[in-house]
C-alpha atoms as a PDB file:
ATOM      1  CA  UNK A   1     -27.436 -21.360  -1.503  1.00  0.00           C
ATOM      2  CA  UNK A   2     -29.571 -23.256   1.199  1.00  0.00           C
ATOM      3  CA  UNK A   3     -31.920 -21.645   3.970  1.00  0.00           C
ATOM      4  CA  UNK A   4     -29.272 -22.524   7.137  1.00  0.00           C
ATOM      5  CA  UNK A   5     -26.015 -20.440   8.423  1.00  0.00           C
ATOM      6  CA  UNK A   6     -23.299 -23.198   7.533  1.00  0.00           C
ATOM      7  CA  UNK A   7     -24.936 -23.757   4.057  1.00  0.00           C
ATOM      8  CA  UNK A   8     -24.636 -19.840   3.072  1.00  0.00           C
ATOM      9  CA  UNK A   9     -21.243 -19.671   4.751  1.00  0.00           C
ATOM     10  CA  UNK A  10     -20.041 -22.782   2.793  1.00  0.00           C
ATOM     11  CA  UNK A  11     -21.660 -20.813  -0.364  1.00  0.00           C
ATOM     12  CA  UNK A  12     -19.424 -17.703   0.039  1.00  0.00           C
ATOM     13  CA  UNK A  13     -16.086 -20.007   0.414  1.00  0.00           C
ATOM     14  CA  UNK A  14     -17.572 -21.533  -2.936  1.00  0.00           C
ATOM     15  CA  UNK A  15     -17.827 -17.658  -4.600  1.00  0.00           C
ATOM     16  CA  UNK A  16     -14.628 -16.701  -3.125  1.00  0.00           C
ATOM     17  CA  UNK A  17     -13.233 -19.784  -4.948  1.00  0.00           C
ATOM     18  CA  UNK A  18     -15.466 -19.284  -8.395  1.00  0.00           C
ATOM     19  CA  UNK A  19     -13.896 -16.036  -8.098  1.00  0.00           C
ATOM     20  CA  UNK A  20     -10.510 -16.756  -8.951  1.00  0.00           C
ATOM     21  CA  UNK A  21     -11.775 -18.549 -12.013  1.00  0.00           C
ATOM     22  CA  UNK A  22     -14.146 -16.518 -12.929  1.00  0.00           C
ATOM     23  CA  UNK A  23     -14.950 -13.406 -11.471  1.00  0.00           C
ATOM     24  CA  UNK A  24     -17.954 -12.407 -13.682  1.00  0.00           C
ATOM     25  CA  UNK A  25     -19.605 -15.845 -13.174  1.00  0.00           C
ATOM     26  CA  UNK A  26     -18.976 -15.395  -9.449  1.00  0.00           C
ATOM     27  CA  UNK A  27     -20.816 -11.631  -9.335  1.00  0.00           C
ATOM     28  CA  UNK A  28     -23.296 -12.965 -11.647  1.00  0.00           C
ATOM     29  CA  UNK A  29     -24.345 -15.856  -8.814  1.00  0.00           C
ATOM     30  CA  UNK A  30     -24.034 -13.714  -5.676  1.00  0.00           C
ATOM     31  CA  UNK A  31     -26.364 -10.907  -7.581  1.00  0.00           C
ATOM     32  CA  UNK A  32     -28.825 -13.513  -8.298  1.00  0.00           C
ATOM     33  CA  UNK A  33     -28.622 -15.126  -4.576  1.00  0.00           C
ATOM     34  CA  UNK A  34     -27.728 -12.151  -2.434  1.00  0.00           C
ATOM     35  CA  UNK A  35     -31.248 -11.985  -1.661  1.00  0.00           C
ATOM     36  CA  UNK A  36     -31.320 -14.891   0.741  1.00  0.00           C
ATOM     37  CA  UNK A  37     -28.709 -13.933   2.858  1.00  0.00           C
ATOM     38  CA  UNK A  38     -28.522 -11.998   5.913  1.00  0.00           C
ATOM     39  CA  UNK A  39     -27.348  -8.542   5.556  1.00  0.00           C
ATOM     40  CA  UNK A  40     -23.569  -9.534   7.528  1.00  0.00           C
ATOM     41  CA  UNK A  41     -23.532 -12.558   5.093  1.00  0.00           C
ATOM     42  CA  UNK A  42     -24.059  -9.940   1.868  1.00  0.00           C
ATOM     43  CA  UNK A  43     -21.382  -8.096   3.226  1.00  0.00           C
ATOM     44  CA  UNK A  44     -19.065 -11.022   3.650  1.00  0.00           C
ATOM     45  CA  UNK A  45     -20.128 -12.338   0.175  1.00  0.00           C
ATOM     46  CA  UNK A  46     -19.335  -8.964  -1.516  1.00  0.00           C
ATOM     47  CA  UNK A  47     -15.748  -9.092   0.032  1.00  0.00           C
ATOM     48  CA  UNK A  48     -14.812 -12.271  -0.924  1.00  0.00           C
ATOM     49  CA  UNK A  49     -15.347 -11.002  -4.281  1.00  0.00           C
ATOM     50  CA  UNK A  50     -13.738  -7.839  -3.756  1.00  0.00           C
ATOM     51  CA  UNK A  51     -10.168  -9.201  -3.082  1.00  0.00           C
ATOM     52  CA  UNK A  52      -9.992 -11.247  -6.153  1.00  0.00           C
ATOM     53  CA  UNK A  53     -11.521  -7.911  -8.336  1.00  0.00           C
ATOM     54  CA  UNK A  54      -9.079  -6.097  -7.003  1.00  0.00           C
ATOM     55  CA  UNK A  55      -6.029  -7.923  -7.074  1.00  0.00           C
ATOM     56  CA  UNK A  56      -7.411  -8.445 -10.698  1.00  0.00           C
ATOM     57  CA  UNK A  57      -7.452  -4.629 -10.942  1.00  0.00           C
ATOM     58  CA  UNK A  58     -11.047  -5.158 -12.189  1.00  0.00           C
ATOM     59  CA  UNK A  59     -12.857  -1.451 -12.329  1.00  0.00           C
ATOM     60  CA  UNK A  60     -15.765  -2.870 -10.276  1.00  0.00           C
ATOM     61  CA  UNK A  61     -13.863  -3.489  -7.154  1.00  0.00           C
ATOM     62  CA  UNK A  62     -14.742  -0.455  -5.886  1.00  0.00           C
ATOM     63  CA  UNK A  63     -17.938  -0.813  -6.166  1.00  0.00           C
ATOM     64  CA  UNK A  64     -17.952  -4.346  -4.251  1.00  0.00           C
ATOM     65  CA  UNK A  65     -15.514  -2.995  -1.148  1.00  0.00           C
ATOM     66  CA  UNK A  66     -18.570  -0.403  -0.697  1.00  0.00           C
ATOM     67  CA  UNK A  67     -21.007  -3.160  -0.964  1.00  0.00           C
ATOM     68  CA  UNK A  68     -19.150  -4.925   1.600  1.00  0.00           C
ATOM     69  CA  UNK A  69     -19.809  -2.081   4.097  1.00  0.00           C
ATOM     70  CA  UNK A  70     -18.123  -3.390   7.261  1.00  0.00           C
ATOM     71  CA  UNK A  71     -17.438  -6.733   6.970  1.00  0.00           C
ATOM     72  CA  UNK A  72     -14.401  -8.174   8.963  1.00  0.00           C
ATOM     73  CA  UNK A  73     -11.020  -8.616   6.585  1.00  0.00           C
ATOM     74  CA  UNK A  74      -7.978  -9.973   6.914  1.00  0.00           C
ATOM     75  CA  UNK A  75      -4.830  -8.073   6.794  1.00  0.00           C
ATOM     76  CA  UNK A  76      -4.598  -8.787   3.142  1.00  0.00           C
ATOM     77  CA  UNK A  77      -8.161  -7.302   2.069  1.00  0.00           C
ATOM     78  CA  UNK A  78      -7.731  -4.747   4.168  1.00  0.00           C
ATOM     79  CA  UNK A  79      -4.745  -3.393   1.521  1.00  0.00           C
ATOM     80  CA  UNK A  80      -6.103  -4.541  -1.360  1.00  0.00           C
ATOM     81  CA  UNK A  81      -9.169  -2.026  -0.133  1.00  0.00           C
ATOM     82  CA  UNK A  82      -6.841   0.954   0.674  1.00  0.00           C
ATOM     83  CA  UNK A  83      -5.070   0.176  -2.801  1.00  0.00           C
ATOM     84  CA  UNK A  84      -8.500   0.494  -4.811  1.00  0.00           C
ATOM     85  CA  UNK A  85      -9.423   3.114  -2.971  1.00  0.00           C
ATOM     86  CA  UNK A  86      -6.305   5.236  -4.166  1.00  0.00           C
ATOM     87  CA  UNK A  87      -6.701   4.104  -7.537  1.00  0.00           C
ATOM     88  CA  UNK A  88      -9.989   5.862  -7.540  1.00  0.00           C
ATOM     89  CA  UNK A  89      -8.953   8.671  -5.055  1.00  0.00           C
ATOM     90  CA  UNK A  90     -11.616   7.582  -2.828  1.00  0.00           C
ATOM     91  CA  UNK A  91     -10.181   9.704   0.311  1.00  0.00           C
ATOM     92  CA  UNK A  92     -13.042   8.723   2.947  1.00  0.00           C
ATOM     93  CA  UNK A  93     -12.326   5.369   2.230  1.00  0.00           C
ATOM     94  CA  UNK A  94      -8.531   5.272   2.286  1.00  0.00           C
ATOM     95  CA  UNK A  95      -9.051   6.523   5.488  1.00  0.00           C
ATOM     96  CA  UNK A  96     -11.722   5.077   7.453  1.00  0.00           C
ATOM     97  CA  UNK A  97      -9.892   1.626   5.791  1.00  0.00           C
ATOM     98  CA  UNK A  98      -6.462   2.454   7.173  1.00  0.00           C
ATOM     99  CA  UNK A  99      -8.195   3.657  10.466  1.00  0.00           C
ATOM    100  CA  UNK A 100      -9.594  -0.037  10.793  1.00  0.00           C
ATOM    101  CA  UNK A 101      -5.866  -2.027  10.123  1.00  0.00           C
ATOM    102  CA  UNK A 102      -4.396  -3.574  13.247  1.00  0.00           C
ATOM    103  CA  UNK A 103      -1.532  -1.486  14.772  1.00  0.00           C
ATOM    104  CA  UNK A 104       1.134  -3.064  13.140  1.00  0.00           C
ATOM    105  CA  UNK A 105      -0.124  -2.978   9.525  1.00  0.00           C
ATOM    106  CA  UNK A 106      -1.125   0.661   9.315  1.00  0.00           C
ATOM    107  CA  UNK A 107       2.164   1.796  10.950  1.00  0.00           C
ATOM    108  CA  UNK A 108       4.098   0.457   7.762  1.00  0.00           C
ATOM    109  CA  UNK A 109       5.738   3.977   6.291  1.00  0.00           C
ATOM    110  CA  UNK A 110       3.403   3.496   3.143  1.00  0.00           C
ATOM    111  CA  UNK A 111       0.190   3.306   5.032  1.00  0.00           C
ATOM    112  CA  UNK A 112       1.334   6.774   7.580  1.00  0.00           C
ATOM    113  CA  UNK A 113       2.214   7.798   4.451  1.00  0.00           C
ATOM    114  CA  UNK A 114      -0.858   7.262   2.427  1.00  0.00           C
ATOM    115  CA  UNK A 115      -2.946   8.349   6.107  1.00  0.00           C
ATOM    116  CA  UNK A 116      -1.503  11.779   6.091  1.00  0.00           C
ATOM    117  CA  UNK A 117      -2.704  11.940   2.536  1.00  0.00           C
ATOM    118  CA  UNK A 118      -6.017  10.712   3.379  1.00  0.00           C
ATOM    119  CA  UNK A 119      -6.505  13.188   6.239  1.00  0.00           C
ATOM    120  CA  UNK A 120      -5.554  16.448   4.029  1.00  0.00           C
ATOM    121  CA  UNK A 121      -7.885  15.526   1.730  1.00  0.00           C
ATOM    122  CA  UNK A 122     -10.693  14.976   3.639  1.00  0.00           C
ATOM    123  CA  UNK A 123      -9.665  18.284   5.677  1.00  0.00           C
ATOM    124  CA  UNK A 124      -8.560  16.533   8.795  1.00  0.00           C
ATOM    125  CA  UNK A 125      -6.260  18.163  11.284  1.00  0.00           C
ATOM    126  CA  UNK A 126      -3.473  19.546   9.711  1.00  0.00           C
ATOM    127  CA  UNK A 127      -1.405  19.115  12.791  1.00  0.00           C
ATOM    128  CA  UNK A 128      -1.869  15.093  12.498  1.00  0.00           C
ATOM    129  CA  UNK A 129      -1.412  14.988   9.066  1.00  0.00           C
ATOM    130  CA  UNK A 130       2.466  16.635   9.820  1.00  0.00           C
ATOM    131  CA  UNK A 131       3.037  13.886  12.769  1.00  0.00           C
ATOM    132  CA  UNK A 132       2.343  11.609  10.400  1.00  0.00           C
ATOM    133  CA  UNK A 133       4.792  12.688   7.642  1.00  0.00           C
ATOM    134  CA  UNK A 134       7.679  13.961  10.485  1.00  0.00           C
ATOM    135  CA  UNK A 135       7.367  10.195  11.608  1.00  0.00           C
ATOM    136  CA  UNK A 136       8.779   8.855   8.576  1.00  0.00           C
ATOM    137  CA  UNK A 137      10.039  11.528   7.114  1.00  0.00           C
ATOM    138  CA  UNK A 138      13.751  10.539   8.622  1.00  0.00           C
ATOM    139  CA  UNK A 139      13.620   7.559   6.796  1.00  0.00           C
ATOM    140  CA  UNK A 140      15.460   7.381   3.363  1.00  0.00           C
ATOM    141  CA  UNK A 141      12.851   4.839   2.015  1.00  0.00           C
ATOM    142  CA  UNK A 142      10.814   5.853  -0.653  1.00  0.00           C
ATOM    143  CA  UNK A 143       7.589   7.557   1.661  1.00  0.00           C
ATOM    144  CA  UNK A 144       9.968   9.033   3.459  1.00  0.00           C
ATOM    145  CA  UNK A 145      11.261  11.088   0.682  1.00  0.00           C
ATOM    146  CA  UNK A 146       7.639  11.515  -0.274  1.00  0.00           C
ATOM    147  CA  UNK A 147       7.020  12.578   3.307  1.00  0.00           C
ATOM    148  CA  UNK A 148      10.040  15.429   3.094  1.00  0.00           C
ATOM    149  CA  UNK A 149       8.504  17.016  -0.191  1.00  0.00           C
ATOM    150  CA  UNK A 150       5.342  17.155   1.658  1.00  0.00           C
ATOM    151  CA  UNK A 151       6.631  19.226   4.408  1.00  0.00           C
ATOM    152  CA  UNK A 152       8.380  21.318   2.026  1.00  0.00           C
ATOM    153  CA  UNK A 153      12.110  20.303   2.977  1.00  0.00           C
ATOM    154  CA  UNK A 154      14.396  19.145   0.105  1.00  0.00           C
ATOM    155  CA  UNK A 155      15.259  15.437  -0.500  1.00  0.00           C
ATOM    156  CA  UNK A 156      19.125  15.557  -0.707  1.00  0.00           C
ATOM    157  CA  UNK A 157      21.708  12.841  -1.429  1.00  0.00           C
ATOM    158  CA  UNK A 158      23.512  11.913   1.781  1.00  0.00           C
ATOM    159  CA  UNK A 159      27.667  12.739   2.144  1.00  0.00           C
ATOM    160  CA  UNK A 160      29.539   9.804   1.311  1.00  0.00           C
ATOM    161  CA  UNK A 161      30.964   7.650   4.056  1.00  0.00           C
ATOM    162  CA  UNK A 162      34.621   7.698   5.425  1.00  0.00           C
ATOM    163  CA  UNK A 163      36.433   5.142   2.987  1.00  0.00           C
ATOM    164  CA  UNK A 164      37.291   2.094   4.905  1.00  0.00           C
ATOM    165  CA  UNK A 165      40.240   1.763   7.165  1.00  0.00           C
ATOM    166  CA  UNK A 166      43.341  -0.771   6.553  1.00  0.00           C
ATOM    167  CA  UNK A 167      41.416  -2.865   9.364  1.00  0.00           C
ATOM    168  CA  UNK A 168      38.578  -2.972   7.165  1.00  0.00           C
ATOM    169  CA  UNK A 169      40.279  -4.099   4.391  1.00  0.00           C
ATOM    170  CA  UNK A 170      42.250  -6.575   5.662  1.00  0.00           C
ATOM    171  CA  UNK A 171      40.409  -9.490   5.754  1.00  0.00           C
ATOM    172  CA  UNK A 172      39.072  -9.092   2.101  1.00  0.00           C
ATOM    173  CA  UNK A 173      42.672  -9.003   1.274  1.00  0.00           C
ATOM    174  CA  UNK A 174      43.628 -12.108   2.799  1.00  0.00           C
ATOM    175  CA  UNK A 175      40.430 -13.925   1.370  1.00  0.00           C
ATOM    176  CA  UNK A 176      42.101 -15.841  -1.668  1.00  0.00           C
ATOM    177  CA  UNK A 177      38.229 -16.602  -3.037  1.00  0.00           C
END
């Protein structure tokens, strides 16, 4: 591990590496090291093994996101943390994690979505949680179906379109391809 900065940051590229081989052997060194680095660089250590555990759906990778307290992540980790967090229905951290994503990631329908969620269950303002939903809840993607059924309105199949016009079809009909 080494006693300076750059040698224990150099270590925790090295685990975040070991840990796409081997994700056991990688926990196994940072549990017997973790001891000699600063608190921030425990946190950063436990992170880098978090993404790989949970990409790897590995049960523990809850357990290392909460080791990794507040450690900075990139956009990527910071999903892969809301994702195990809803696999274990871990509320508080769904939201306080989609809380923390820049702007444009947590306005992606899945994560206002998954927010609104978050909030009911940890018996945030109701009112908020409804913004949430009515913001995508226009959309015909699959959250904003999900969105409708939570404000109690029915998902229904749009009317079909106007069939197309002879100046429509034109051009298909003179294609000879």
């Amino acid at each position: 591990v080494g006693d300076t900065r750059v040698e224990h940051e150099l270590y925790i590229v090295a685990l975040g590496r070991m840990a796409r081989a081997s994700l056991k052997l990688a926990t196994s060194s940072l549990e017997k090291n973790e001891h000699k680095l600063s608190p921030q660089e425990r946190q950063a250590a436990w992170a880098t093994l978090a993404l790989p555990a949970s990409t790897q759906l590995s049960a523990d990778a809850h357990d290392y996101w909460l080791k990794a307290g507040s450690a900075p992540l990139s956009r990527e980790a910071q999903q892969w943390k809301a994702r195990t967090a809803l696999r274990r229905a871990d509320w508080q951290l769904l939201r306080a994690t989609i809380e923390a994503m820049p702007e444009a990631v947590r306005r992606d329908q899945a994560w206002l979505y998954w927010q609104a969620r978050a909030l009911q269950a940890t018996g945030g303002n109701p009112q908020e949680s409804r913004e949430l939903y009515e913001h995508i809840a226009d959309q015909g993607t699959f959250y904003g179906q999900l969105a409708l059924e939570e404000l109690g309105r029915m998902v229904v199949e749009p009317p079909p379109g106007p069939p197309p016009t002879a100046v429509e079809l034109a051009p298909m009909q003179a294609n000879q391809g």
